[in-house]
C-alpha atoms as a PDB file:
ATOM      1  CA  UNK A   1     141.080 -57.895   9.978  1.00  0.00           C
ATOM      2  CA  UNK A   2     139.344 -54.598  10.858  1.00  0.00           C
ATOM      3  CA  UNK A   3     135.441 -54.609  12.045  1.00  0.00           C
ATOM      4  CA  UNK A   4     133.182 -51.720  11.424  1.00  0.00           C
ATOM      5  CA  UNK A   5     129.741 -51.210  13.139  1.00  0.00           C
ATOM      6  CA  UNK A   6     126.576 -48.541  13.427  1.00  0.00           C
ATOM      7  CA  UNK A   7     125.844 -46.557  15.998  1.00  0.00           C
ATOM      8  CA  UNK A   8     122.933 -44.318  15.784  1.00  0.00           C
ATOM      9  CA  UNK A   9     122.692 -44.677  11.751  1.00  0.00           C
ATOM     10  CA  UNK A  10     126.727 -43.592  11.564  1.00  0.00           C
ATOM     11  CA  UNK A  11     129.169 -46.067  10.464  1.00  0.00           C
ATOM     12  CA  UNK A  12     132.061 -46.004  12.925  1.00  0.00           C
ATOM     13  CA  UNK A  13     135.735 -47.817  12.486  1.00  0.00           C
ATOM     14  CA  UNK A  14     138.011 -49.727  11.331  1.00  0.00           C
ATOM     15  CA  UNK A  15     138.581 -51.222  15.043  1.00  0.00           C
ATOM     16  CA  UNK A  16     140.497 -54.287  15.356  1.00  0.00           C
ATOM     17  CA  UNK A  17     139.547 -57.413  17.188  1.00  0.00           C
ATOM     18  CA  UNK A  18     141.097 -56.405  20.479  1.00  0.00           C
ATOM     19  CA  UNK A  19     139.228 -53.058  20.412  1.00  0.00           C
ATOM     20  CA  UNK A  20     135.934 -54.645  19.165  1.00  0.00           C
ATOM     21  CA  UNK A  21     136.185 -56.744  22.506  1.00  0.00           C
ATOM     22  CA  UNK A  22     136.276 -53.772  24.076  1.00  0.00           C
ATOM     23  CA  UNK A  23     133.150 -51.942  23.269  1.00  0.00           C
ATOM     24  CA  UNK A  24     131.536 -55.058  23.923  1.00  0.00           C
ATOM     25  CA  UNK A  25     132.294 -55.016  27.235  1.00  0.00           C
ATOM     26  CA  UNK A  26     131.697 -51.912  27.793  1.00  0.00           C
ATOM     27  CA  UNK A  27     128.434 -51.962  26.654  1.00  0.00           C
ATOM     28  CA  UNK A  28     128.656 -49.763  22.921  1.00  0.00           C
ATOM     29  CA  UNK A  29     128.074 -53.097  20.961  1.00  0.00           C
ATOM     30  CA  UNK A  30     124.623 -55.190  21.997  1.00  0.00           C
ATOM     31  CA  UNK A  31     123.642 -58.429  20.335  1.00  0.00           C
ATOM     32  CA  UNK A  32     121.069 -55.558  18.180  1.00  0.00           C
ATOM     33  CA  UNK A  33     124.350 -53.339  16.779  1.00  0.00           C
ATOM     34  CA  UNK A  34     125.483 -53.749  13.245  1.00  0.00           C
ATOM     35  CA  UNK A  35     128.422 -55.083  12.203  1.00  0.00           C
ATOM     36  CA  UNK A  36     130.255 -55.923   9.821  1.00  0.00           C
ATOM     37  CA  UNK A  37     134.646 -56.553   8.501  1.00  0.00           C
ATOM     38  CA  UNK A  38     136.412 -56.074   5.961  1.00  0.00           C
ATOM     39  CA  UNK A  39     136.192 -59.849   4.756  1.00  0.00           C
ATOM     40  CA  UNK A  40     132.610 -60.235   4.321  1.00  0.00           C
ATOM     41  CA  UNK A  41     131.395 -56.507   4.203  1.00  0.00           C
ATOM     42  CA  UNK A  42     127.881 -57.439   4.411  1.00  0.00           C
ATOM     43  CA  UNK A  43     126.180 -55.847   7.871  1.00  0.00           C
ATOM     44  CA  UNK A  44     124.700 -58.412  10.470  1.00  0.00           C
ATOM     45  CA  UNK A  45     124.020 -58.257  14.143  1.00  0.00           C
ATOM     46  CA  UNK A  46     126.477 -59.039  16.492  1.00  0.00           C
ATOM     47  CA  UNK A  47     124.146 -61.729  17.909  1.00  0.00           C
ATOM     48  CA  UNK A  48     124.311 -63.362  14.978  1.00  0.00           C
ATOM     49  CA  UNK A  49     127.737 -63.309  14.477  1.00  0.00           C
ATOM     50  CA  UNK A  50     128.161 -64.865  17.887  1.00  0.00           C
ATOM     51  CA  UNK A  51     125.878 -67.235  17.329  1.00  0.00           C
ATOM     52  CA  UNK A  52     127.394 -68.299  13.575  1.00  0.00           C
ATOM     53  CA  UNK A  53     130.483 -68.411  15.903  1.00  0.00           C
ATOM     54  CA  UNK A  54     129.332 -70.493  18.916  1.00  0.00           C
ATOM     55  CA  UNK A  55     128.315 -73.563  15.855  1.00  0.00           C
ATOM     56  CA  UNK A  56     131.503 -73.045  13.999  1.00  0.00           C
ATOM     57  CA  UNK A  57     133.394 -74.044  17.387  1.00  0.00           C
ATOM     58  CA  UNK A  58     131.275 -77.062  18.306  1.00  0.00           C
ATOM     59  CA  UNK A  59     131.850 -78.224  15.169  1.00  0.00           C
ATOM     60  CA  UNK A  60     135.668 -78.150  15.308  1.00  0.00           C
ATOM     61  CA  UNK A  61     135.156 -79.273  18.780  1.00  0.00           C
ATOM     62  CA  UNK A  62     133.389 -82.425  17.842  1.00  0.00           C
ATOM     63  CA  UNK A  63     135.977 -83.256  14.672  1.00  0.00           C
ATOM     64  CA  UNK A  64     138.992 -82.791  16.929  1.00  0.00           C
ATOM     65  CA  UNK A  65     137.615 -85.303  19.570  1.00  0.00           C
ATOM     66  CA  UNK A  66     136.791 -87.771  17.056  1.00  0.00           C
ATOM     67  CA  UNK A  67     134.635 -90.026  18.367  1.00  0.00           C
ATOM     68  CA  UNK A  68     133.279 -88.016  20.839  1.00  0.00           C
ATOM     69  CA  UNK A  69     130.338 -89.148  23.049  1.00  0.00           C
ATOM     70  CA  UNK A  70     128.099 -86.648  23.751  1.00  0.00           C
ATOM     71  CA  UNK A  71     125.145 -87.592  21.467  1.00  0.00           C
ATOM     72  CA  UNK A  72     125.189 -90.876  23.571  1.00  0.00           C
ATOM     73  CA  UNK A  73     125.378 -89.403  26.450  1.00  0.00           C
ATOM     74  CA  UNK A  74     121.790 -87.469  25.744  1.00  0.00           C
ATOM     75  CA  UNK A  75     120.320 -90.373  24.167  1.00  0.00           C
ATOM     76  CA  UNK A  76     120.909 -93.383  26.826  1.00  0.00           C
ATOM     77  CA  UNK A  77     119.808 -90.792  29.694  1.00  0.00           C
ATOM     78  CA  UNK A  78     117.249 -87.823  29.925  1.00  0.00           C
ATOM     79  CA  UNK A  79     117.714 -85.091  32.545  1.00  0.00           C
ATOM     80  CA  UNK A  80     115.108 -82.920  33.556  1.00  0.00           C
ATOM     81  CA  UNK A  81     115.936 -79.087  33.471  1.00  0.00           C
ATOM     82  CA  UNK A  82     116.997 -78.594  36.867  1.00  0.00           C
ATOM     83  CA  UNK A  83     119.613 -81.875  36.414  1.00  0.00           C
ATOM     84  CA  UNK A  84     121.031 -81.755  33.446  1.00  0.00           C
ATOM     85  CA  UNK A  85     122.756 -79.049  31.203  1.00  0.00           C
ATOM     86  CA  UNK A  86     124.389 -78.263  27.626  1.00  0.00           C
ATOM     87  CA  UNK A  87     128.016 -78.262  27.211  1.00  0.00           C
ATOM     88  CA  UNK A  88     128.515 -74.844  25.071  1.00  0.00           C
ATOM     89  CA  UNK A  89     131.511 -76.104  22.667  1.00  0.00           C
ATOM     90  CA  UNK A  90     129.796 -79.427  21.437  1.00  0.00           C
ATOM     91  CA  UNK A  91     125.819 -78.993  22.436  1.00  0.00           C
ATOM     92  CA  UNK A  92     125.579 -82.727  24.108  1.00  0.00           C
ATOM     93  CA  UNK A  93     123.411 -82.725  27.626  1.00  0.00           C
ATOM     94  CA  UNK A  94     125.322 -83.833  30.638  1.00  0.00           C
ATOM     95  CA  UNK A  95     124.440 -84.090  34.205  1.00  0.00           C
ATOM     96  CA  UNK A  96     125.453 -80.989  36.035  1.00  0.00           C
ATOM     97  CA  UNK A  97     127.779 -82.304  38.418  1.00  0.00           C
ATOM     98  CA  UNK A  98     129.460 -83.285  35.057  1.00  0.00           C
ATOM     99  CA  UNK A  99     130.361 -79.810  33.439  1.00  0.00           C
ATOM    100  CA  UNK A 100     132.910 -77.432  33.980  1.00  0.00           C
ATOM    101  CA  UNK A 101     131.494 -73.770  34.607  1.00  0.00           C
ATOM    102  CA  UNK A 102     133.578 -70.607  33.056  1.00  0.00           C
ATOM    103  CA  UNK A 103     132.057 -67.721  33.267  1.00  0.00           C
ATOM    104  CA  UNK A 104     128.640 -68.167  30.972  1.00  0.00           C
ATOM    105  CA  UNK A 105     130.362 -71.403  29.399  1.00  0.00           C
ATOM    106  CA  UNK A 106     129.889 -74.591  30.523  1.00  0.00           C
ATOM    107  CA  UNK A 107     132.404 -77.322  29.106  1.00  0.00           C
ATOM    108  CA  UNK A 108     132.295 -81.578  29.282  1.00  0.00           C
ATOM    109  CA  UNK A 109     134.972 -83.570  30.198  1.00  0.00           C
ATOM    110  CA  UNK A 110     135.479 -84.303  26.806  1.00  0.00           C
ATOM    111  CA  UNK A 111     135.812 -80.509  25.462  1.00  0.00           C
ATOM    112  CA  UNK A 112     138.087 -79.181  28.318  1.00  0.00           C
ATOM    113  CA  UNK A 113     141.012 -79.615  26.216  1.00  0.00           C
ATOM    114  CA  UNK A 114     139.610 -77.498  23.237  1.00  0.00           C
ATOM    115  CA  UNK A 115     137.750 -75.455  24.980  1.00  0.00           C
ATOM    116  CA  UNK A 116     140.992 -73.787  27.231  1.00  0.00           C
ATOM    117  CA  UNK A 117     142.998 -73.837  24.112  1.00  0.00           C
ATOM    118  CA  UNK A 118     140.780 -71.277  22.819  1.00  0.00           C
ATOM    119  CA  UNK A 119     141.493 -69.493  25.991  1.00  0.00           C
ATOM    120  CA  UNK A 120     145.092 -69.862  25.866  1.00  0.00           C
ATOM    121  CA  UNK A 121     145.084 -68.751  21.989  1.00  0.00           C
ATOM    122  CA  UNK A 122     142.435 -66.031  23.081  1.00  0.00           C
ATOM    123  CA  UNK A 123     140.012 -67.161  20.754  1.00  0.00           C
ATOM    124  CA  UNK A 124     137.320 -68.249  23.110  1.00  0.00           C
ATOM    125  CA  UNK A 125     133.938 -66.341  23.086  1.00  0.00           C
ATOM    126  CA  UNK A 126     133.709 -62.722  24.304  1.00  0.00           C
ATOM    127  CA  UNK A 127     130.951 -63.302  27.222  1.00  0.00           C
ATOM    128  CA  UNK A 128     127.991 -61.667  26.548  1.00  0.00           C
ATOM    129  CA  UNK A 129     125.667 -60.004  29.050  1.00  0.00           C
ATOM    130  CA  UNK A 130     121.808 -59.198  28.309  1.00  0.00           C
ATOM    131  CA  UNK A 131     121.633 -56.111  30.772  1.00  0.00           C
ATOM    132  CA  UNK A 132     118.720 -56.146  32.755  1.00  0.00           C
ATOM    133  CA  UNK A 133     116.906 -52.326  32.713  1.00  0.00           C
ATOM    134  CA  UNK A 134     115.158 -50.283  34.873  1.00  0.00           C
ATOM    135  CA  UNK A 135     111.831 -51.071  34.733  1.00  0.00           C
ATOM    136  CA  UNK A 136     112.574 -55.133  35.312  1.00  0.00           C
ATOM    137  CA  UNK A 137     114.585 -54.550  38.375  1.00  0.00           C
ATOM    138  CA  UNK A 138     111.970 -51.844  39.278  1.00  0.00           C
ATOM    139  CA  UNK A 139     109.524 -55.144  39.430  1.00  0.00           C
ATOM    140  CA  UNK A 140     111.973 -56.867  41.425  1.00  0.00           C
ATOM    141  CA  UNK A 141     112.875 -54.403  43.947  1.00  0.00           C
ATOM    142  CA  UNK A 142     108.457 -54.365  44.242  1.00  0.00           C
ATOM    143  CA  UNK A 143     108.242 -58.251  44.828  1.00  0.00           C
ATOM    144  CA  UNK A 144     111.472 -58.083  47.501  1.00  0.00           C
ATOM    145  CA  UNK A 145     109.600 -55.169  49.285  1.00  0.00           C
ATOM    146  CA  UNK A 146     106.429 -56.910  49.566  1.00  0.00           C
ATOM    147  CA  UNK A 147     108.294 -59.670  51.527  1.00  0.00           C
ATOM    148  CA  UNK A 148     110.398 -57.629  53.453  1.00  0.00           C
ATOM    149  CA  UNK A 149     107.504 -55.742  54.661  1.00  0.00           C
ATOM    150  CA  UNK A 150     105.777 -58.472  55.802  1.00  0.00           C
ATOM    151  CA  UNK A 151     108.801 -59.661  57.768  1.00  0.00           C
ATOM    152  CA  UNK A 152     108.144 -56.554  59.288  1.00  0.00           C
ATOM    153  CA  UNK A 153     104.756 -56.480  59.423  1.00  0.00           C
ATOM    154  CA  UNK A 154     104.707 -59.217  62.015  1.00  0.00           C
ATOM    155  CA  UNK A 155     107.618 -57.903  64.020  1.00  0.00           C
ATOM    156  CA  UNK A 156     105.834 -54.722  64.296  1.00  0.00           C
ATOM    157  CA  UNK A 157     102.508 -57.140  65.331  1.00  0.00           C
ATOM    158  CA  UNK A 158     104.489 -58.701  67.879  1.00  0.00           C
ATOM    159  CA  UNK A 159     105.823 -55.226  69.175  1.00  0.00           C
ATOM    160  CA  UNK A 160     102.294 -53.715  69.674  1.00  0.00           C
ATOM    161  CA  UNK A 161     101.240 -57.045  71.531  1.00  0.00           C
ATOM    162  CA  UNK A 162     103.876 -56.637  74.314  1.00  0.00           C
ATOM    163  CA  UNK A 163     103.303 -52.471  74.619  1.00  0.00           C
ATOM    164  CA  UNK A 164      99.341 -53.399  74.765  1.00  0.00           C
ATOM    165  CA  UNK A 165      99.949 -56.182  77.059  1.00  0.00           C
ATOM    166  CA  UNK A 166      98.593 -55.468  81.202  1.00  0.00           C
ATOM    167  CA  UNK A 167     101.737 -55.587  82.932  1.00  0.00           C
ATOM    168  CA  UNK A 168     102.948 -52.997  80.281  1.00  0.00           C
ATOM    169  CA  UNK A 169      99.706 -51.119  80.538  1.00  0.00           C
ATOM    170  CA  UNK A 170      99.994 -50.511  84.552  1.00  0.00           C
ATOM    171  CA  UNK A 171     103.314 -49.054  84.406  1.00  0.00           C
ATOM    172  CA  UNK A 172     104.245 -45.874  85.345  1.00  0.00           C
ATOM    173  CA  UNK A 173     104.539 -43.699  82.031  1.00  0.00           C
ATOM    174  CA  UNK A 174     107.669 -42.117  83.841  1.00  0.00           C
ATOM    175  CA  UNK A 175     109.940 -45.401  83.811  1.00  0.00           C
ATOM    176  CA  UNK A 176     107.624 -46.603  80.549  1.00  0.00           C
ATOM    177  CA  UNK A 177     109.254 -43.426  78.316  1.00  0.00           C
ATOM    178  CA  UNK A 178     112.975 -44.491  78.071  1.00  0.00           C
ATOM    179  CA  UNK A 179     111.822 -48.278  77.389  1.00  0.00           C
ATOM    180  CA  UNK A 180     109.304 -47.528  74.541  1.00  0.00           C
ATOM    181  CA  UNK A 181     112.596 -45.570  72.963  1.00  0.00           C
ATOM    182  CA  UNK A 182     114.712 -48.453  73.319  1.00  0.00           C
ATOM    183  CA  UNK A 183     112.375 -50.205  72.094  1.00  0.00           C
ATOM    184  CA  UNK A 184     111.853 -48.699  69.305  1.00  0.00           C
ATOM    185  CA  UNK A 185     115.321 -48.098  68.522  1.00  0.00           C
ATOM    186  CA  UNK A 186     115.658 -51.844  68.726  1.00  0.00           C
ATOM    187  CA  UNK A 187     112.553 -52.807  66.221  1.00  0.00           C
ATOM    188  CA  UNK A 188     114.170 -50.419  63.627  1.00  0.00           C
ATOM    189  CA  UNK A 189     117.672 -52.164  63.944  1.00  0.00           C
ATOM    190  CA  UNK A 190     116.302 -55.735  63.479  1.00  0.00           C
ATOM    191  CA  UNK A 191     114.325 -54.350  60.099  1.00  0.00           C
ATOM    192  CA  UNK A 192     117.537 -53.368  58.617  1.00  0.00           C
ATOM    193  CA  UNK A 193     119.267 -56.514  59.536  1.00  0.00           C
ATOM    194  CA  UNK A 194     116.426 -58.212  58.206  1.00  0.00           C
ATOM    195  CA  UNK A 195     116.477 -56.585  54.734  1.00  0.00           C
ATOM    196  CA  UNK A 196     120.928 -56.644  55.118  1.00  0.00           C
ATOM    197  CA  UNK A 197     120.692 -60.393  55.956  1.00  0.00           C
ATOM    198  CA  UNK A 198     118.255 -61.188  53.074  1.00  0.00           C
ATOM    199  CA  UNK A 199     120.137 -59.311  51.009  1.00  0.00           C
ATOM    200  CA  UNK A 200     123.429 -60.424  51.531  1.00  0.00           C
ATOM    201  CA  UNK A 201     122.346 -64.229  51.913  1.00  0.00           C
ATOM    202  CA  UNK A 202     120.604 -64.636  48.333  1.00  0.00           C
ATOM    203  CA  UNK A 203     122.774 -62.778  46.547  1.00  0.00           C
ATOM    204  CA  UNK A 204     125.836 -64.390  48.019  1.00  0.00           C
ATOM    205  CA  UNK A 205     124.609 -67.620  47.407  1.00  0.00           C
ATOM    206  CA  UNK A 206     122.184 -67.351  44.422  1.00  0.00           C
ATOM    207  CA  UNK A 207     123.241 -64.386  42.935  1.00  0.00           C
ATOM    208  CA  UNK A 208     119.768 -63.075  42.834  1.00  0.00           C
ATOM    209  CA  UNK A 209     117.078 -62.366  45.817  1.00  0.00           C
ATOM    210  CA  UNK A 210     113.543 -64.047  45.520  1.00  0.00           C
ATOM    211  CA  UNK A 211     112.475 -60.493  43.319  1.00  0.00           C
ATOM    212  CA  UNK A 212     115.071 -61.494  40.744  1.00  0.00           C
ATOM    213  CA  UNK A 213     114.838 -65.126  40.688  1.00  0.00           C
ATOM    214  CA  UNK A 214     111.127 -64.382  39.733  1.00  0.00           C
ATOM    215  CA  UNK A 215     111.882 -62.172  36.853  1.00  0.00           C
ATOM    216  CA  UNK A 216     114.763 -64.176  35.743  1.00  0.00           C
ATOM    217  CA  UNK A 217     117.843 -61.612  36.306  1.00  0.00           C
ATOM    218  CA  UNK A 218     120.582 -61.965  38.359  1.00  0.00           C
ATOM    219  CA  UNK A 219     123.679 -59.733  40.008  1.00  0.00           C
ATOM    220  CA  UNK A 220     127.382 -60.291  39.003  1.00  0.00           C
ATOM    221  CA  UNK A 221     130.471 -59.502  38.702  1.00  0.00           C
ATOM    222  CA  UNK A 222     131.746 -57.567  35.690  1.00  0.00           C
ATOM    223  CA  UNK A 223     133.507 -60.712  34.110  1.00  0.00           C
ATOM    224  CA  UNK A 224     130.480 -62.741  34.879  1.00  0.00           C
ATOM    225  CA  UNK A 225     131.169 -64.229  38.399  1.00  0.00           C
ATOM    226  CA  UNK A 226     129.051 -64.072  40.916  1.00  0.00           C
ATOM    227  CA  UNK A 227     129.294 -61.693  44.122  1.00  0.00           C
ATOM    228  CA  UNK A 228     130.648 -62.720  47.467  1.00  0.00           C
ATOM    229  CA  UNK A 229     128.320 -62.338  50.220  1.00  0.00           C
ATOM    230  CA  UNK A 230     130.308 -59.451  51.490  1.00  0.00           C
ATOM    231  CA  UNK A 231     129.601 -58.163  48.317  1.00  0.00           C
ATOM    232  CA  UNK A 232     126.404 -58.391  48.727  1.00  0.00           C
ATOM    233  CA  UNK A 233     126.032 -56.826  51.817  1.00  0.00           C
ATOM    234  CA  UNK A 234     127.890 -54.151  50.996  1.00  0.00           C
ATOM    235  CA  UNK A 235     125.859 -53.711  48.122  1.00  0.00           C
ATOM    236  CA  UNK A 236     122.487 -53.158  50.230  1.00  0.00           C
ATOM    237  CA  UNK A 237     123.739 -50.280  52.452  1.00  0.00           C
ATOM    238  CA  UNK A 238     125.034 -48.561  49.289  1.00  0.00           C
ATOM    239  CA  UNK A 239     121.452 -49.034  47.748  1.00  0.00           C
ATOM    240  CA  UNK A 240     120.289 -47.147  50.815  1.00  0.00           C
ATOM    241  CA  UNK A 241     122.263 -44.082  49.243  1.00  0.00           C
ATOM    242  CA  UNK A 242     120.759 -44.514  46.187  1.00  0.00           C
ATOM    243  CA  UNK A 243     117.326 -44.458  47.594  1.00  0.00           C
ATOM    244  CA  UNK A 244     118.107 -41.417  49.748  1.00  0.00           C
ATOM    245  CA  UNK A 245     119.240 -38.628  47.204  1.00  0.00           C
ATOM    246  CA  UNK A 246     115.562 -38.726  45.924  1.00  0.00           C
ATOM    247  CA  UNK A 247     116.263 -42.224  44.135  1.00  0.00           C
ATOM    248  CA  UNK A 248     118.278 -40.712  41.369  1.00  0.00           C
ATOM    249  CA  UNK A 249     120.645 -43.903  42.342  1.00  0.00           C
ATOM    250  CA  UNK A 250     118.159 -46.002  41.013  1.00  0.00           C
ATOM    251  CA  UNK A 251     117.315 -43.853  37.817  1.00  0.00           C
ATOM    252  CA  UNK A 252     120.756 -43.748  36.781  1.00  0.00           C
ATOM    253  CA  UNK A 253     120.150 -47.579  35.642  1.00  0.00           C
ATOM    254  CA  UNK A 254     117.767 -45.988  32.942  1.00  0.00           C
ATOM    255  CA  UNK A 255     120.533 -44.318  31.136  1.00  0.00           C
ATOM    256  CA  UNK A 256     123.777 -46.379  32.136  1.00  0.00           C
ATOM    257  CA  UNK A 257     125.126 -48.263  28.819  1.00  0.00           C
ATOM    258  CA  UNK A 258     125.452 -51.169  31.236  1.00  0.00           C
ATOM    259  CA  UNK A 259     122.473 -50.198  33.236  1.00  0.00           C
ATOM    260  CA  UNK A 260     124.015 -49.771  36.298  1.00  0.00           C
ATOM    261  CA  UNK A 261     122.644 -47.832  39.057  1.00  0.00           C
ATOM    262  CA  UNK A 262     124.720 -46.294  41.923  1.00  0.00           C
ATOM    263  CA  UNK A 263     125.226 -49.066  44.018  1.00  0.00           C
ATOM    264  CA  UNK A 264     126.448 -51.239  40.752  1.00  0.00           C
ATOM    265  CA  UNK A 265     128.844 -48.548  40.332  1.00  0.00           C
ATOM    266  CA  UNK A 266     130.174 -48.361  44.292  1.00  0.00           C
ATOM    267  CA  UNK A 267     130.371 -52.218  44.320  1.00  0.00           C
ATOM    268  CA  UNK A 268     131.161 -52.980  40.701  1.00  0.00           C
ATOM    269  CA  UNK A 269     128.011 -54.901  40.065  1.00  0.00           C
ATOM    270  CA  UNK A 270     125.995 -55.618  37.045  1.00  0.00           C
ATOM    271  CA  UNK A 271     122.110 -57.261  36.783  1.00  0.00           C
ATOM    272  CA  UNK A 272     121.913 -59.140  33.731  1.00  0.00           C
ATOM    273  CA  UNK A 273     119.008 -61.543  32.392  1.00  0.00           C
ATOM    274  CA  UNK A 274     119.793 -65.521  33.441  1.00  0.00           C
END
């Protein structure tokens, strides 16, 4: 069956499933684009169409088990938000500890079977990421500053103690030069592996520093994993080079279809919305 959909008021296709997939993941077709194929030939959004999807599949996934349990499950126990979750094929609430996480899916105990059918038949659903753009991360990379600087703030405050302190003070300025460089040299070394470490640590671990966690994006891999922390800290020196040609590596974000900026691109990154 071949798929059609709109870009920029033109009508472009006939692409088949396969290729569809395609511009998906590359970013041509949002949940926003019109679509449309040959079946139905009335245009909807392709967030619709996943969504339409996404219910047809719980339902099959809820007459194949039978007498499946999940609405038990939610009714004999509650789980706050941080606790408990929603199984994406059949839509009961579980305990965390209790689903199985693919990607964006999460799948009960009861579902696994269905669910990596789908995948073997290739019929599970294309993962969709909301790319974050520039002006969120902007607000991130603000709130991460504003910590990192006072990190540094009261390294620097413990620095100017010890130079101002009287044993310092009645030194000989001679044998006082090469120190103060060291010094110096020394306080600028620990800010970067501040800023490396805090880097590297949150994203490795939460896939988002304390800037994204607060405006609800994240960093990840293109098929929706997260980063290693090697990743990540590999990621933060190459975000140096975008901030050093003039922050053009940060601007590209603005026009990327995936919204990456130059250090997405070196380390094959994407920020998406949680």
């Amino acid at each position: 069956m071949d798929w059609y959909y709109m870009d920029k008021g033109q009508e472009k296709g006939p692409f088949s499933k396969e290729k569809m997939q395609e511009l998906v993941k590359s970013g041509d077709i949002v949940r926003d684009t019109h679509v449309r194929n040959e079946e139905s030939g009335n245009w909807t959004t392709y967030g619709r169409i996943l969504e339409a999807t996404a219910n047809k599949r719980r339902q099959q996934a809820q007459t194949a088990q039978g007498t499946h349990q999940a609405p038990q499950a939610s009714a004999t126990r509650s789980y706050s938000p941080g606790e408990g979750g929603v199984c994406t094929e059949c839509g009961g609430t579980f305990a965390e500890d209790e689903l199985l996480s693919y990607q964006d899916a999460r799948v009960c105990a009861s579902c696994k079977p269905v669910f990596f059918q789908k995948l073997k038949e290739g019929v599970a659903e294309t993962t969709f990421m909301d790319y974050a753009g520039f002006w969120i991360r902007f607000g991130a990379k603000i709130i991460d500053n504003i910590i990192l600087g006072v990190a540094n703030m009261i390294i620097g405050m413990a620095a100017g103690l010890l130079i101002s302190s009287p044993a310092m003070a009645n030194s000989d300025p001679a044998e006082m030069t090469p120190a103060l460089i060291g010094g110096v040299a020394l306080l600028y070394f620990l800010q970067i592996a501040i800023a490396a470490g805090y880097t590297s640590f949150f994203l490795g671990k939460y896939s988002a520093t304390p800037g994204k966690m607060a405006l609800g994006i994240k960093v990840v891999r293109p098929d929706g994993n997260s980063i290693s922390y090697m990743r990540g800290l590999g990621r933060y020196f190459a975000e140096i080079l975008s901030a050093v040609i003039l922050a053009i590596g940060y601007i590209m974000a603005a026009f990327d279809k995936e919204k990456r900026a130059l250090h997405d691109h070196i380390c094959d990154t994407r920020v998406i919305r949680k």
